[in-house]
C-alpha atoms as a PDB file:
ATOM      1  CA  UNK A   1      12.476  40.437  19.509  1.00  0.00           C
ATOM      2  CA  UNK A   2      15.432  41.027  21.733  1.00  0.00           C
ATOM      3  CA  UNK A   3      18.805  41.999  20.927  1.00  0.00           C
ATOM      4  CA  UNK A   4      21.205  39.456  22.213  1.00  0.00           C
ATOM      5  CA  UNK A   5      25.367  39.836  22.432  1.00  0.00           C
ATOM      6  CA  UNK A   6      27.241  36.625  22.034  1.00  0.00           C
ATOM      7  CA  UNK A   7      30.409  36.373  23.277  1.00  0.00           C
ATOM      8  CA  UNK A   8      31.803  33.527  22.469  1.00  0.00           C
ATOM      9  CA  UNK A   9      34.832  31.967  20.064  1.00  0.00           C
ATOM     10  CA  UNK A  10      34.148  31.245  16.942  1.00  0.00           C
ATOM     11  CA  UNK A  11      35.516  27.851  15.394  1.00  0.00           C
ATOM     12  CA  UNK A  12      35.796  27.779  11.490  1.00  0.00           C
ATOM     13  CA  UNK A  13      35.694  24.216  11.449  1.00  0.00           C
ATOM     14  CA  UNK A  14      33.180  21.935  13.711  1.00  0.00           C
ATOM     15  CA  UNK A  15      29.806  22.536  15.374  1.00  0.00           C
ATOM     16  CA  UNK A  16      30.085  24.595  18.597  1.00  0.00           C
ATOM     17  CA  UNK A  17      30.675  28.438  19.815  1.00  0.00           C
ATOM     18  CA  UNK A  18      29.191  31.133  17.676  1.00  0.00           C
ATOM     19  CA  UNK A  19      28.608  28.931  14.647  1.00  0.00           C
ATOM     20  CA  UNK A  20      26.046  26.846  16.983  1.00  0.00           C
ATOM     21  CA  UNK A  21      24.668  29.966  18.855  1.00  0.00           C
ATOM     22  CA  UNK A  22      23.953  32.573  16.186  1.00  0.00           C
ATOM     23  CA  UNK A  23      21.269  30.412  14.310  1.00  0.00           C
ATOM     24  CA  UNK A  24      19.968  28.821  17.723  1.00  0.00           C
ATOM     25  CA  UNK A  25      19.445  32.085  19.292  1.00  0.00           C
ATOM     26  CA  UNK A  26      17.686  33.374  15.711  1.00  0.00           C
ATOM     27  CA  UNK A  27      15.456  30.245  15.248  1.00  0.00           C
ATOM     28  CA  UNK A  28      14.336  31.147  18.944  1.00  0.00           C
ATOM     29  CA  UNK A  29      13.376  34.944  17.343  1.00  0.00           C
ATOM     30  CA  UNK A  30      16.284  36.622  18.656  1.00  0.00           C
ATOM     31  CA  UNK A  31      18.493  39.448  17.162  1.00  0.00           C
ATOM     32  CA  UNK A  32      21.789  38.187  17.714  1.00  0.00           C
ATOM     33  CA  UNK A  33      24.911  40.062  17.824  1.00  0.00           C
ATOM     34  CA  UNK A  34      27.954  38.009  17.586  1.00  0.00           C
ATOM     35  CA  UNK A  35      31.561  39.466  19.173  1.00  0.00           C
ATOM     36  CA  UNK A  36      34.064  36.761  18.351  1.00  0.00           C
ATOM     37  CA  UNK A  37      36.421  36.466  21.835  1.00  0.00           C
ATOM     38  CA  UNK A  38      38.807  33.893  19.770  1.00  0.00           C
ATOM     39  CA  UNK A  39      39.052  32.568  16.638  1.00  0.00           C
ATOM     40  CA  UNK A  40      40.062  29.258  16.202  1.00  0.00           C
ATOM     41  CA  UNK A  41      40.776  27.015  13.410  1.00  0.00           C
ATOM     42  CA  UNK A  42      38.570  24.344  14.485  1.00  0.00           C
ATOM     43  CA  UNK A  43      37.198  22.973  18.033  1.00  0.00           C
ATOM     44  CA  UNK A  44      39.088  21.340  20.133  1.00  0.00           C
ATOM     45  CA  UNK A  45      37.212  17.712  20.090  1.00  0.00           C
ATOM     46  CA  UNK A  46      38.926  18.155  16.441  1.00  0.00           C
ATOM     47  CA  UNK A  47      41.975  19.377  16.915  1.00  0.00           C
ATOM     48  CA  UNK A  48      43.752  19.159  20.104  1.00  0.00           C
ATOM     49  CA  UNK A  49      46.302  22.411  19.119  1.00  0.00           C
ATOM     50  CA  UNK A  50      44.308  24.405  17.279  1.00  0.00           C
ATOM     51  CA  UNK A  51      45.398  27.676  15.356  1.00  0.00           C
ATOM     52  CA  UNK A  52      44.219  30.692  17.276  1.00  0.00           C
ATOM     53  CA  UNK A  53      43.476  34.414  16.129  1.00  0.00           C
ATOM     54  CA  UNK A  54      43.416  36.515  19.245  1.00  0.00           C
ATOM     55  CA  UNK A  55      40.517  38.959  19.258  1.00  0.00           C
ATOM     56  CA  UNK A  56      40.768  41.079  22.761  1.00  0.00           C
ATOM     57  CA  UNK A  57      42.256  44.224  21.156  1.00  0.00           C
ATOM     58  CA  UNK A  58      39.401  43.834  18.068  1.00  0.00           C
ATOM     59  CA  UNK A  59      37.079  43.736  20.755  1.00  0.00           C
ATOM     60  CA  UNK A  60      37.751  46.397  22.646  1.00  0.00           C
ATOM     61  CA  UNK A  61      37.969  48.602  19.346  1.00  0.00           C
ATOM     62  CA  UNK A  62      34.026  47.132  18.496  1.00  0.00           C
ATOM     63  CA  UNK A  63      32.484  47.473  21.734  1.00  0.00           C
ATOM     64  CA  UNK A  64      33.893  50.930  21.757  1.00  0.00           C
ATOM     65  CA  UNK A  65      32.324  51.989  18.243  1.00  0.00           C
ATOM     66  CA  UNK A  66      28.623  50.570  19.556  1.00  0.00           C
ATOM     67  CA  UNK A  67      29.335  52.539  22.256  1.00  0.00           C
ATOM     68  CA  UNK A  68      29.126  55.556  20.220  1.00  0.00           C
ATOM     69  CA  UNK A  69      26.185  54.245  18.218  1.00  0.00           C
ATOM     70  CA  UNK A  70      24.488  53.747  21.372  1.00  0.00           C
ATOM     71  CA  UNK A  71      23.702  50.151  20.618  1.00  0.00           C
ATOM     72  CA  UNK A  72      21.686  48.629  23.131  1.00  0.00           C
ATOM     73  CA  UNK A  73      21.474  44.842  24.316  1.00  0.00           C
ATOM     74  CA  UNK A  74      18.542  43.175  26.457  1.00  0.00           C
ATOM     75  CA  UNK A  75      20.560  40.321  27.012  1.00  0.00           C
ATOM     76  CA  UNK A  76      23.913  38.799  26.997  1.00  0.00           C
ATOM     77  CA  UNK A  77      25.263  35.709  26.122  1.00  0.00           C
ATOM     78  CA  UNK A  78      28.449  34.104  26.789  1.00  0.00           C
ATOM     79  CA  UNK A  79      30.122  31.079  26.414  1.00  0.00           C
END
C-alpha cells in the first residue's frame, strides 16, 4: 500500500477535488492523505462565485507538524 498526499481543494458541495480523489485513490488500495489547498463552498460548474476558506497558512502549520513526525509519502498527488 502506498502512502499518497493529495493536494487538492476540497468542495463541500459537488463531485470533484478531494471529495472525488480520497475514495478513488483508496478503492485503488492506496493510503491517502488529504491536505486541503482551498476550501470552497461548492465547485465551480455549480456556483460560478463560490465562498472560499483560504488554507495556505493551515498548510504550512500541517506540513510542518508531519515534518516532525517524520511522515513519509511515496507519492504525491495534486490537482
Amino acid at each position: 500500500m502506498e502512502r499518497i498526499l493529495t493536494v487538492h481543494d476540497l468542495s463541500c458541495y459537488g463531485t470533484a477535488s478531494l471529495g472525488l480523489a480520497i475514495p478513488v485513490l483508496t478503492a485503488m488500495g492506496h493510503e491517502v492523505i488529504a491536505l486541503p489547498s482551498v476550501i470552497l463552498s461548492s465547485t465551480t460548474d455549480i456556483d460560478n462565485d463560490p465562498i472560499i476558506l483560504e488554507t495556505t497558512s493551515w498548510m504550512h502549520k500541517v506540513v510542518e507538524r508531519w515534518k516532525e513526525r517524520n511522515l513519509i509519502f511515496d507519492a504525491i498527488y495534486t490537482g
